[in-house]
Protein backbone atom coordinates (compact mmCIF):
# COMPACT_ATOMS: atom_id res chain seq x y z
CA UNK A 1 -172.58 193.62 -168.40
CA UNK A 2 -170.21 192.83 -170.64
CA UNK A 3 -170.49 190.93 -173.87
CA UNK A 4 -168.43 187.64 -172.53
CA UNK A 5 -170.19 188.34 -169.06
CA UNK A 6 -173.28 188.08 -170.72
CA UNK A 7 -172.83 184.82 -172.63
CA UNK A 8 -171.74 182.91 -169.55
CA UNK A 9 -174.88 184.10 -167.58
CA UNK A 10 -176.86 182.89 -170.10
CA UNK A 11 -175.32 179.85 -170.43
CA UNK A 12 -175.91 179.36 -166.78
CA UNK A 13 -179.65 180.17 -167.00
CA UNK A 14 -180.85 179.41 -170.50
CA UNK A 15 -182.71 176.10 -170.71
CA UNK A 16 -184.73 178.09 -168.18
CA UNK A 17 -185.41 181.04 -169.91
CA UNK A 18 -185.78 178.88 -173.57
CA UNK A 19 -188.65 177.03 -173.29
CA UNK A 20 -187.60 173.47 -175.42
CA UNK A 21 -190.72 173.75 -176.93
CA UNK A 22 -189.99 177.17 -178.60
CA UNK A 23 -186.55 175.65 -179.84
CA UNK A 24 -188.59 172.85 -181.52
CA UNK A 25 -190.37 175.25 -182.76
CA UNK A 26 -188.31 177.15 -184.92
CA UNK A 27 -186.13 174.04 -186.01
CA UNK A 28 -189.07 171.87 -186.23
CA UNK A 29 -187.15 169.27 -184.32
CA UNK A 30 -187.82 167.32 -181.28
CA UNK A 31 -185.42 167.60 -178.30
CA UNK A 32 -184.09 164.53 -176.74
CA UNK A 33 -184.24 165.51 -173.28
CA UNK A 34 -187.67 166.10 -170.79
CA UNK A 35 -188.51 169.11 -168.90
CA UNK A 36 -187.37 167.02 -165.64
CA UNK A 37 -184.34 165.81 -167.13
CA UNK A 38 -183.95 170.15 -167.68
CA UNK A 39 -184.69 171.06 -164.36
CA UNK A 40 -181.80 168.33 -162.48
CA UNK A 41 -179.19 170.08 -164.85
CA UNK A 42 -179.95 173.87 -163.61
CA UNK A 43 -179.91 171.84 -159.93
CA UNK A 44 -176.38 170.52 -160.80
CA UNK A 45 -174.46 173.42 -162.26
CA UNK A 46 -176.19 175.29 -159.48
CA UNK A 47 -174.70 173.08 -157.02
CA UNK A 48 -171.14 173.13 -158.58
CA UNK A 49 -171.68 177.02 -158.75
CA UNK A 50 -171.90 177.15 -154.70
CA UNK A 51 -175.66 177.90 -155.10
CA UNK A 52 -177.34 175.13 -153.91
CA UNK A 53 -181.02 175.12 -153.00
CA UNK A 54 -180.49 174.47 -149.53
CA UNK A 55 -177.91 177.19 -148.30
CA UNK A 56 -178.56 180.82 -146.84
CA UNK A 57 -177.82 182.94 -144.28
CA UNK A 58 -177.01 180.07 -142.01
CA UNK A 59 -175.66 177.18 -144.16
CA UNK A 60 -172.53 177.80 -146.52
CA UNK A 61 -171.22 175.57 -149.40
CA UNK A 62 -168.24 173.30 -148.46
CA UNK A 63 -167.95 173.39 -152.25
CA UNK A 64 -168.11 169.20 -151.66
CA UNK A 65 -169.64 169.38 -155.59
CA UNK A 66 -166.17 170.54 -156.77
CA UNK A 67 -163.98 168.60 -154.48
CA UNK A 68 -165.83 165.18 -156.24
CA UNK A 69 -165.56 166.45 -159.14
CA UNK A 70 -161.70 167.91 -159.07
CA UNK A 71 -160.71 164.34 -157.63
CA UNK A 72 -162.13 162.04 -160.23
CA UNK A 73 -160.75 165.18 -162.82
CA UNK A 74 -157.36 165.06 -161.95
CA UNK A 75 -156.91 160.86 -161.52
CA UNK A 76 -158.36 160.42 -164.87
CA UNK A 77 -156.38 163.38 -166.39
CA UNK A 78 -153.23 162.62 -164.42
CA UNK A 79 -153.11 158.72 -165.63
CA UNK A 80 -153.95 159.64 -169.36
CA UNK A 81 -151.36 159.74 -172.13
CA UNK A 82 -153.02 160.75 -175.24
CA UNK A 83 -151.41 161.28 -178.51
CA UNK A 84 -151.75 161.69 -182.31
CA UNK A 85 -149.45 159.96 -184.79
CA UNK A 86 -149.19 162.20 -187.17
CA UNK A 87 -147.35 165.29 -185.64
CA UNK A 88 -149.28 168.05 -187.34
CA UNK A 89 -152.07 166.79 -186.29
CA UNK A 90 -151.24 165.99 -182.86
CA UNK A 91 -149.91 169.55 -182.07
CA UNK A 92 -153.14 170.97 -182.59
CA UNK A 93 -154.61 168.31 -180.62
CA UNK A 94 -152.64 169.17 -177.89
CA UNK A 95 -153.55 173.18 -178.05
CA UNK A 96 -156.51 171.92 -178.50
CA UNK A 97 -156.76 169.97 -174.69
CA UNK A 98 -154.92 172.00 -172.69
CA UNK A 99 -157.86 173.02 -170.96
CA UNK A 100 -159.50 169.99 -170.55
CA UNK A 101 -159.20 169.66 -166.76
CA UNK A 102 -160.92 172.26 -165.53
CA UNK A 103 -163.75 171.82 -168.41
CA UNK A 104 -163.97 168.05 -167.96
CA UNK A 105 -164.78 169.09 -164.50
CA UNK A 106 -167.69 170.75 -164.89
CA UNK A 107 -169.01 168.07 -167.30
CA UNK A 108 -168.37 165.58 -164.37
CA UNK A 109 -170.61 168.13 -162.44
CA UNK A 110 -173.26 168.55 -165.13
CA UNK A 111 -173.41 164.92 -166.38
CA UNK A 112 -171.95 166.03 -169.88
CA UNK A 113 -169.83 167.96 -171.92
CA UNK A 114 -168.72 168.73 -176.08
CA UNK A 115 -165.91 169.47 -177.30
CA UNK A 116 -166.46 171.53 -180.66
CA UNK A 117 -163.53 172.90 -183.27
CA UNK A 118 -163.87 176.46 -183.74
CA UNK A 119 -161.08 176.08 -186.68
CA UNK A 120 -157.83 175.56 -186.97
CA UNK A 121 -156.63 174.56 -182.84
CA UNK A 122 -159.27 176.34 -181.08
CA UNK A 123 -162.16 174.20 -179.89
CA UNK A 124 -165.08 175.64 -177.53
CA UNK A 125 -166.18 173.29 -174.33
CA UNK A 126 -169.77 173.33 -173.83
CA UNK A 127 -171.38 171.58 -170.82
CA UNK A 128 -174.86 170.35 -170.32
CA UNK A 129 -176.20 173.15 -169.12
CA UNK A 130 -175.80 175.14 -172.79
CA UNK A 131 -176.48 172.50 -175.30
CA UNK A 132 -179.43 170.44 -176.66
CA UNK A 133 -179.73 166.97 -177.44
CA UNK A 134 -181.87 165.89 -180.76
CA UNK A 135 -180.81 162.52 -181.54
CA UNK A 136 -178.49 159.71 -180.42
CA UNK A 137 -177.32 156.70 -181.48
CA UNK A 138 -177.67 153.24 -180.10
CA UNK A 139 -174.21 153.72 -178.82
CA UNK A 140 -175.42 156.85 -177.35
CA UNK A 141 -173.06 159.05 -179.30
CA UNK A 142 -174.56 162.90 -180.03
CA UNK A 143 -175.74 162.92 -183.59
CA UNK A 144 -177.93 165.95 -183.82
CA UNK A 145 -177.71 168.61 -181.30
CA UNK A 146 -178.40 172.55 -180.72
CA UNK A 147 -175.59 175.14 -179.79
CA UNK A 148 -176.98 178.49 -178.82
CA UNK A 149 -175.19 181.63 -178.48
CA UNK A 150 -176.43 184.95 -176.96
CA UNK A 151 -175.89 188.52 -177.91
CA UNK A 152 -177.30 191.95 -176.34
CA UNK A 153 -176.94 194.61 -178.49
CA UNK A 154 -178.34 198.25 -176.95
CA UNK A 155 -182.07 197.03 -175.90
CA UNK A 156 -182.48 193.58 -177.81
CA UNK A 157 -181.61 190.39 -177.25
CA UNK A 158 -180.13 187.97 -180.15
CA UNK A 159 -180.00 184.16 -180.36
CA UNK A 160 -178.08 182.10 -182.81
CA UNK A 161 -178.96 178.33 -183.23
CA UNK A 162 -176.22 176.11 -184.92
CA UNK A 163 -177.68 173.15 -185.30
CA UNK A 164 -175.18 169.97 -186.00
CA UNK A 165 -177.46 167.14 -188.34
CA UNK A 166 -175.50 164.09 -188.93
CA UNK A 167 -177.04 161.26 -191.39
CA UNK A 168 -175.23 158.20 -191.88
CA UNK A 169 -176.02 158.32 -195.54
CA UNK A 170 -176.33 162.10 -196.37
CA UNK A 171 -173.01 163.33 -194.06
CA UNK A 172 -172.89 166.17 -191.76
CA UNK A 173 -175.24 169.56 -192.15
CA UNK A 174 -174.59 172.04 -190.36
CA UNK A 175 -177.51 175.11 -190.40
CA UNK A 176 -177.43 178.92 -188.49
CA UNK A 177 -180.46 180.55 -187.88
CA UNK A 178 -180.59 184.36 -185.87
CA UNK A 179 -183.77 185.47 -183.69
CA UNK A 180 -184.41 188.82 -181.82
CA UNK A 181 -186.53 189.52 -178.95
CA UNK A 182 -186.69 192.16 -176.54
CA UNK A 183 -186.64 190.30 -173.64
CA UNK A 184 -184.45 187.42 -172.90
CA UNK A 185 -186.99 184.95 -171.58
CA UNK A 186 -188.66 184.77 -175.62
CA UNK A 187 -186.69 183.58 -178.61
CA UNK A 188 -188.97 186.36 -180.64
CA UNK A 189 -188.52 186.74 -184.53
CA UNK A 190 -186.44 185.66 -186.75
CA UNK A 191 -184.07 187.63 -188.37
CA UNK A 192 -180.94 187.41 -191.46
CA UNK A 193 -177.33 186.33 -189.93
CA UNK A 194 -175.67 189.38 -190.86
CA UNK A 195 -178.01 191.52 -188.09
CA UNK A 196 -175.52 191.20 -185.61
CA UNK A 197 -172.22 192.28 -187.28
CA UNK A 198 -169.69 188.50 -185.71
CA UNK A 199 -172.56 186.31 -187.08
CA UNK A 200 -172.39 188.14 -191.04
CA UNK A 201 -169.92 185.78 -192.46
CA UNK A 202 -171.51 182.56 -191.10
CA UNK A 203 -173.48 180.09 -193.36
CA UNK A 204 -176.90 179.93 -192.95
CA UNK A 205 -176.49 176.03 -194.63
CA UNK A 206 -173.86 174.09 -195.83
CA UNK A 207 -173.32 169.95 -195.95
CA UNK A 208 -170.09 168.00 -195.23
CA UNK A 209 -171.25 164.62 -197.43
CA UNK A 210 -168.10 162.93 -196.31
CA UNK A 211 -168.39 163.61 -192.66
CA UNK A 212 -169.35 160.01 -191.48
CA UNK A 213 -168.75 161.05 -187.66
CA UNK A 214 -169.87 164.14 -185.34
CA UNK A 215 -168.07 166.96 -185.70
CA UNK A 216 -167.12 167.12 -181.80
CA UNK A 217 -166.36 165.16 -179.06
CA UNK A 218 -169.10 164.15 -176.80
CA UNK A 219 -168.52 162.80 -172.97
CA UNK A 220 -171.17 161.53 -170.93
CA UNK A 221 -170.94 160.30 -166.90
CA UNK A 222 -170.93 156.36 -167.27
CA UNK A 223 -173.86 156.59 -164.79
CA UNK A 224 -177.52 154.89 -165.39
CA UNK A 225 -179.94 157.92 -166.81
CA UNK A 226 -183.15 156.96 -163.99
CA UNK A 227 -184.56 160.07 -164.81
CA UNK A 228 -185.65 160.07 -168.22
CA UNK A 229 -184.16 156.64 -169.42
CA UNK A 230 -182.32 158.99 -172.32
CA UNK A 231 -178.44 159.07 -173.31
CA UNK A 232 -178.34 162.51 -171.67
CA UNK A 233 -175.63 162.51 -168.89
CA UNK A 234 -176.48 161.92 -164.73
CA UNK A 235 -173.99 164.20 -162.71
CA UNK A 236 -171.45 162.37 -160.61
CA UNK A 237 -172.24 163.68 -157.44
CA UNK A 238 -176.38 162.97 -157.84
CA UNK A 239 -176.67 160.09 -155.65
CA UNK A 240 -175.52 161.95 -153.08
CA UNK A 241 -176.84 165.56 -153.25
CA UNK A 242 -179.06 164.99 -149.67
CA UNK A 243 -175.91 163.75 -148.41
CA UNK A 244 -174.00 166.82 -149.29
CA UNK A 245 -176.66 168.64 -148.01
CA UNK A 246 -176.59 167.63 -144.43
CA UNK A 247 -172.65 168.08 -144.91
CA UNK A 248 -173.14 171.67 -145.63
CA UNK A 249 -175.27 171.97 -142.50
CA UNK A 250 -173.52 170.09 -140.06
CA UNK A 251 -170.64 172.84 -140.93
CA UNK A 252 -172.84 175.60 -140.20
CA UNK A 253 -173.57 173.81 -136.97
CA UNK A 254 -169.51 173.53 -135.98
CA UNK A 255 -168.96 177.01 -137.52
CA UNK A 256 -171.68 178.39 -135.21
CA UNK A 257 -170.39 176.33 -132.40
CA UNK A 258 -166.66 178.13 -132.51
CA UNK A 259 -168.94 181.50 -133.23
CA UNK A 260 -171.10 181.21 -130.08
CA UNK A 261 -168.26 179.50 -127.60
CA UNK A 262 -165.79 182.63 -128.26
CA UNK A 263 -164.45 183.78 -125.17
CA UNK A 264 -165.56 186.73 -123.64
CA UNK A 265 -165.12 189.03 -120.36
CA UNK A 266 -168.47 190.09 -119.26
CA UNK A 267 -168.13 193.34 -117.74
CA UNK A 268 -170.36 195.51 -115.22
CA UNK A 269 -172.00 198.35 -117.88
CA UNK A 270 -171.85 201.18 -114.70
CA UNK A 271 -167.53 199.98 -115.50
CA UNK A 272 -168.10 201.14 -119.20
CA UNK A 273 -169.72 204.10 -118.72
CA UNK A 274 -168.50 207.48 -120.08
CA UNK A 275 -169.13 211.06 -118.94
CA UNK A 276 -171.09 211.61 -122.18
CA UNK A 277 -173.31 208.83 -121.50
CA UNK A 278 -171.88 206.25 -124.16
CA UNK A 279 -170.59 202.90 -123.97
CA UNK A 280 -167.27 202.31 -124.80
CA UNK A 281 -165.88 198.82 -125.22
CA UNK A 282 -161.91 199.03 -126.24
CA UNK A 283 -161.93 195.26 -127.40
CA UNK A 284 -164.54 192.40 -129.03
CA UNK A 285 -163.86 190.52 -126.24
CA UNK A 286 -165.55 192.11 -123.66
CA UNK A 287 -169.43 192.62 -123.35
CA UNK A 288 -171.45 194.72 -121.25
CA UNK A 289 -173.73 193.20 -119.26
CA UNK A 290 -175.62 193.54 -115.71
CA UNK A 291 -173.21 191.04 -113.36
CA UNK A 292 -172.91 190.84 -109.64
CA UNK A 293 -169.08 191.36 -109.80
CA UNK A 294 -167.03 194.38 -111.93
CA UNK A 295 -165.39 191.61 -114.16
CA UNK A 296 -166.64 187.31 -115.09
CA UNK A 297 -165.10 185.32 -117.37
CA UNK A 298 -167.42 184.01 -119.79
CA UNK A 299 -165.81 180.60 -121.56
CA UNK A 300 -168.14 178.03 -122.88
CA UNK A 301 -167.14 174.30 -123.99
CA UNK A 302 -166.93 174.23 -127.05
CA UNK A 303 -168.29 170.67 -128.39
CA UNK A 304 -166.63 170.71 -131.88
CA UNK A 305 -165.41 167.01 -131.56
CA UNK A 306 -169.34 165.24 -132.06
CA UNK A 307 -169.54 168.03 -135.08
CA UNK A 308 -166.01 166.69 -137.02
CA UNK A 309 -166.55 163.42 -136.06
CA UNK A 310 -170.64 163.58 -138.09
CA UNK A 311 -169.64 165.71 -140.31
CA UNK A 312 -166.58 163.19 -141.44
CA UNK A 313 -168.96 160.55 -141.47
CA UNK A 314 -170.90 162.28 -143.99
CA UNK A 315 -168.02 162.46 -146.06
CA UNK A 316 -167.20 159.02 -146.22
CA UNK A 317 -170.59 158.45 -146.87
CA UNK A 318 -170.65 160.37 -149.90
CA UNK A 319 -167.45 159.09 -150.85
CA UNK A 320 -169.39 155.61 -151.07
CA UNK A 321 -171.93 157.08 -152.97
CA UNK A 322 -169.85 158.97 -155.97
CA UNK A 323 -167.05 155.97 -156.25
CA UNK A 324 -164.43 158.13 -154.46
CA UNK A 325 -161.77 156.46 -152.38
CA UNK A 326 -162.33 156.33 -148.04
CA UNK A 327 -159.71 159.82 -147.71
CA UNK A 328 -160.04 161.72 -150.73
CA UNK A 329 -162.56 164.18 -149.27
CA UNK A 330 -162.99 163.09 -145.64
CA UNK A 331 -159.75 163.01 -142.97
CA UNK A 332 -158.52 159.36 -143.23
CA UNK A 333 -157.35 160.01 -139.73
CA UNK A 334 -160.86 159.93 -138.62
CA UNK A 335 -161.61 156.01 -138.14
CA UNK A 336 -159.88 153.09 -138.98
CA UNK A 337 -160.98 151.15 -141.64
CA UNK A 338 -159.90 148.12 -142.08
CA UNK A 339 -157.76 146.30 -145.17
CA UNK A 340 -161.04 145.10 -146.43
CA UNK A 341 -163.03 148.52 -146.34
CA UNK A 342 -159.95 150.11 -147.84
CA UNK A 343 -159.10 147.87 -150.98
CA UNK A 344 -163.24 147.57 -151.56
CA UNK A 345 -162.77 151.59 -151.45
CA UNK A 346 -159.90 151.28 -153.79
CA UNK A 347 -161.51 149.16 -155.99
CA UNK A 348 -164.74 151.00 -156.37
CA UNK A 349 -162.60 154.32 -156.90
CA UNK A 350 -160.78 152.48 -160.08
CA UNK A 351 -164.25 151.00 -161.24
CA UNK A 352 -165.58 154.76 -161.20
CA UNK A 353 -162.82 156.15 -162.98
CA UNK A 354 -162.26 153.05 -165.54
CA UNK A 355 -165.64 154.10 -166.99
CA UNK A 356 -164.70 157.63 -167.03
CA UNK A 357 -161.97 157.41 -169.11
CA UNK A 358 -163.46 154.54 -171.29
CA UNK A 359 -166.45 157.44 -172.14
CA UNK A 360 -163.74 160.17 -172.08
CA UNK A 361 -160.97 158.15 -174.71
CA UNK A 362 -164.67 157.61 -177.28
CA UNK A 363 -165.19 161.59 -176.73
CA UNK A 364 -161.04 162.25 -177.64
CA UNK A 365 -161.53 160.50 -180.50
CA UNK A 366 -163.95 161.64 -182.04
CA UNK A 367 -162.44 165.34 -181.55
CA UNK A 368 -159.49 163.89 -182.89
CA UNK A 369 -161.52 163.46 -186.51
CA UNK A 370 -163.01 166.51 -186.40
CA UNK A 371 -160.02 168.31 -185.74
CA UNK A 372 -158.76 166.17 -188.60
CA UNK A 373 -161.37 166.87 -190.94
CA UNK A 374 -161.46 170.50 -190.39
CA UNK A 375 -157.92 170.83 -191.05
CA UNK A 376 -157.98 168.51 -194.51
CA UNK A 377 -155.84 165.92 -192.85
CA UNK A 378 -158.85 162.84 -192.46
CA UNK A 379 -156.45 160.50 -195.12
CA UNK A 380 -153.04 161.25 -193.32
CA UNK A 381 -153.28 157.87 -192.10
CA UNK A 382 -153.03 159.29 -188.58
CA UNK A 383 -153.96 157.26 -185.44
CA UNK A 384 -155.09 157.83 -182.00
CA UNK A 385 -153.60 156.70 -179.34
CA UNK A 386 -154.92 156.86 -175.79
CA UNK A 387 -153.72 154.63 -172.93
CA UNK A 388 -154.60 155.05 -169.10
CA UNK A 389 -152.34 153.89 -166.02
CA UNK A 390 -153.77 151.88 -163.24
CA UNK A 391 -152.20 153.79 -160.22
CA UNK A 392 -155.27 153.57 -158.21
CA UNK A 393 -155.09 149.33 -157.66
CA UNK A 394 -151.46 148.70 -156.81
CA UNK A 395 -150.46 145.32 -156.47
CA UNK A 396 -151.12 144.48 -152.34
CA UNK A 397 -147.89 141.57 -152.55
CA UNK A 398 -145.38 143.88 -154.36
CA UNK A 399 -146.19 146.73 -151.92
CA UNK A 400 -145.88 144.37 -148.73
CA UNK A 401 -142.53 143.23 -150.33
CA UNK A 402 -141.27 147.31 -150.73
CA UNK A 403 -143.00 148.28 -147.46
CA UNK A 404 -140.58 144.99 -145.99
CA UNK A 405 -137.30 146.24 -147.42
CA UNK A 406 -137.86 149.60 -146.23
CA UNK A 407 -138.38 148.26 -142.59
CA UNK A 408 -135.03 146.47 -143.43
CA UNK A 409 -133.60 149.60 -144.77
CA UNK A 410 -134.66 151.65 -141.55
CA UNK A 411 -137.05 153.70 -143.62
CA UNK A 412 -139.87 152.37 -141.93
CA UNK A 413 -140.85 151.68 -138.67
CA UNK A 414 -142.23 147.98 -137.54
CA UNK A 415 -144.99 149.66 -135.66
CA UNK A 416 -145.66 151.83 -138.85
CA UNK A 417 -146.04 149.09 -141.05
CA UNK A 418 -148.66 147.09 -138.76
CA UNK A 419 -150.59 150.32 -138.22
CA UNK A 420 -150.80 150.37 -142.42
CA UNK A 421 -151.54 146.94 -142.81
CA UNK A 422 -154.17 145.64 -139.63
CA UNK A 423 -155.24 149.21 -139.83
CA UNK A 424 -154.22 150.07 -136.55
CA UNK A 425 -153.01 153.42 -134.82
CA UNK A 426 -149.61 153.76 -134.05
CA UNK A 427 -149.75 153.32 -130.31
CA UNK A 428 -152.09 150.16 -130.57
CA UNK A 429 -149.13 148.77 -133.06
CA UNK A 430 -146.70 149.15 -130.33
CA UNK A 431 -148.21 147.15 -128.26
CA UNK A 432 -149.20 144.59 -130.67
CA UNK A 433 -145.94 143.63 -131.90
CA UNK A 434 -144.05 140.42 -131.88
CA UNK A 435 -140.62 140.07 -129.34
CA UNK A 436 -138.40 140.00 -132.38
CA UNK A 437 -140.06 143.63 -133.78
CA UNK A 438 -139.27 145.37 -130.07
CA UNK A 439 -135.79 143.85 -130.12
CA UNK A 440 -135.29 145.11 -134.02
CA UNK A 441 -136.57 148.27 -132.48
């Protein structure tokens, strides 16, 4: 495996292979996050991996975990303009984001995510899954925290933990220490920096006394923390991982109904015979079999409709459940909803997302210092600027008015516009529509 390879599956895998305890251990800290609280993350990034508990042989991933978690990703990303005033400053800013989609995604997915400067524009994103919490504050911004990183070198396996202390009064200390074991599940000995050849020219200790803020950004989901009442992050699609669950099932129910209603030609076996004594069957389609006549037609119904039509409704249930708009994940062709159900879907979408970028514009900003501090440029007099559109809540009176002019305009239909605004189909809008519409028609 290679050395990259390596680090990822760790990442993946290592609050499960670190006990906590053996981490406050060594630091002589205590973690702010419970063993249960440990266990929901693995289930999360498991989830948002395609390896949910639930699937096997017979059940596939939709991959419903990424969907949520693209959607809310790119309408938060999508409406965000975020700048720095000063322009040095706001060039490596902008290096230093360019990534953030896909990243912010899976801290959607695992309820959190850091944003740490590696120097100069390079910064590292670290979800929940590979970090460890020590201490918040009453805002529930990270103040102390645990970054491992994993090496193998030949037989042995090497941990470094950077550990990120922040006192109000004493500033920022940042310490490295370097442990060997020869097995990955133990955190074994510990052992000088310079053992594993990248880690030589770290510091094993030094203070930032003027460092007054982390030195990272830190997003969290704005979502309640029921499971141990902490500041550690929920994932967004939590609430509704059973639902997702029978999602991924009823699929494996309508893919095995289009498997087992295939079309086939049953066909006599004495027909397929051959002089050797072996069957020989020229196409999938046809199956030997013992039937009265040479040749029957074998051609199921196939129920598929009662499948889409439950396995749709699970969507829009989840789609209640996360704060996702009725259509993002499910076919909005499915059912009518009406004006109601859709601007309550609306409005719970921009609710959701609201408090996502709220969190995420706090978590910018504090990268913004860091990236500031670590490049000497904390007294440029620079300023952050973040702003968010509201694209999701359009004004329902302006868009009657457009919607109006186009009808005007030919652009749109009479029937079309009924069917968008009494949520009807297009042939019940037909029928529905005043004298004066049919004669404009």
């Amino acid at each position: 495996m290679s050395k990259i390879g390596f680090v990822n599956f760790l990442k993946g895998v290592f609050r499960r292979l670190f006990p906590i305890k053996d981490i406050q251990t060594a630091l002589s800290i205590k973690a702010a996050v419970t063993s249960e609280m440990i266990k929901k993350i693995e289930i999360w990034q498991n989830c948002y991996s395609g390896k949910a508990y639930w699937l096997d042989e017979k059940v596939e991933s939709l991959r419903l975990e990424q969907s949520i978690t693209r959607e809310f990703a790119n309408i938060v990303l999508n409406e965000m303009t975020a700048s720095v005033t000063v322009p040095r400053l706001d060039t490596i800013f902008q290096t230093a984001i360019r990534d953030i989609n896909i990243n912010l995604q899976e801290g959607l997915a695992t309820g959190a995510m850091v944003i740490k400067p590696l120097g100069d524009d390079k910064v590292q994103y670290v979800s929940a899954n590979a970090f460890i919490p020590v201490e918040y504050d009453s805002r529930g911004r990270l103040l102390k925290v645990v970054f491992p990183e994993f090496k193998k070198l030949n037989d042995n396996y090497y941990t470094r933990l950077e550990f990120h202390d922040l006192d109000p009064k004493k500033g920022l200390t940042i310490t490295n220490t370097a442990y060997v074991s020869g097995s990955p599940k133990n955190l074994g000995q510990r052992v000088p920096l310079e053992t594993v050849e990248e880690w030589a020219d770290l510091e094993e200790n030094i203070s930032y006394p003027l460092m007054k803020r982390p030195a990272f950004g830190y997003y969290r989901n704005p979502i309640k923390n029921y499971i141990d009442g902490s500041h550690c992050g929920i994932s967004i699609f939590d609430s509704a991982l059973n639902i997702i669950q029978k999602a991924d099932v009823q699929f494996g129910r309508l893919d095995w109904e289009f498997e087992s209603g295939k079309r086939r030609i049953d066909v006599d076996i004495t027909a397929l015979k051959q002089e050797n004594g072996n069957l020989k069957i020229a196409d999938e389609i046809f199956r030997a079999v013992d039937v009265e006549n040479l040749f029957e037609d074998f051609s199921p119904a196939i129920r598929e409709t009662n499948y889409i039509n439950g396995l749709e409704e699970y969507k829009r249930n989840i789609e209640f459940e996360v704060g996702l708009s009725y259509g993002d994940i499910s076919n909005p062709q499915t059912v009518a909803k009406t004006a109601t159900e859709i601007k309550s879907s609306k409005d719970r979408k921009y609710n959701t997302v609201t408090a996502i970028q709220n969190n995420l514009r706090d978590c910018l900003d504090d990268l913004v210092y860091a990236l500031a501090f670590y490049n000497s440029m904390t007294t440029s007099g620079y300023k952050f600027v973040c702003d968010f559109k509201d694209s999701i809540l359009t004004d329902e009176e302006t868009e009657r008015k457009q919607d109006i002019q186009d009808i005007g305009l030919g652009i749109l239909r009479p029937e079309e516009y009924r069917a968008k605004w009494y949520s009807e189909d297009i042939e019940t809008a037909l029928k529905n529509l005043p004298q004066s519409a049919e004669v404009m028609e």
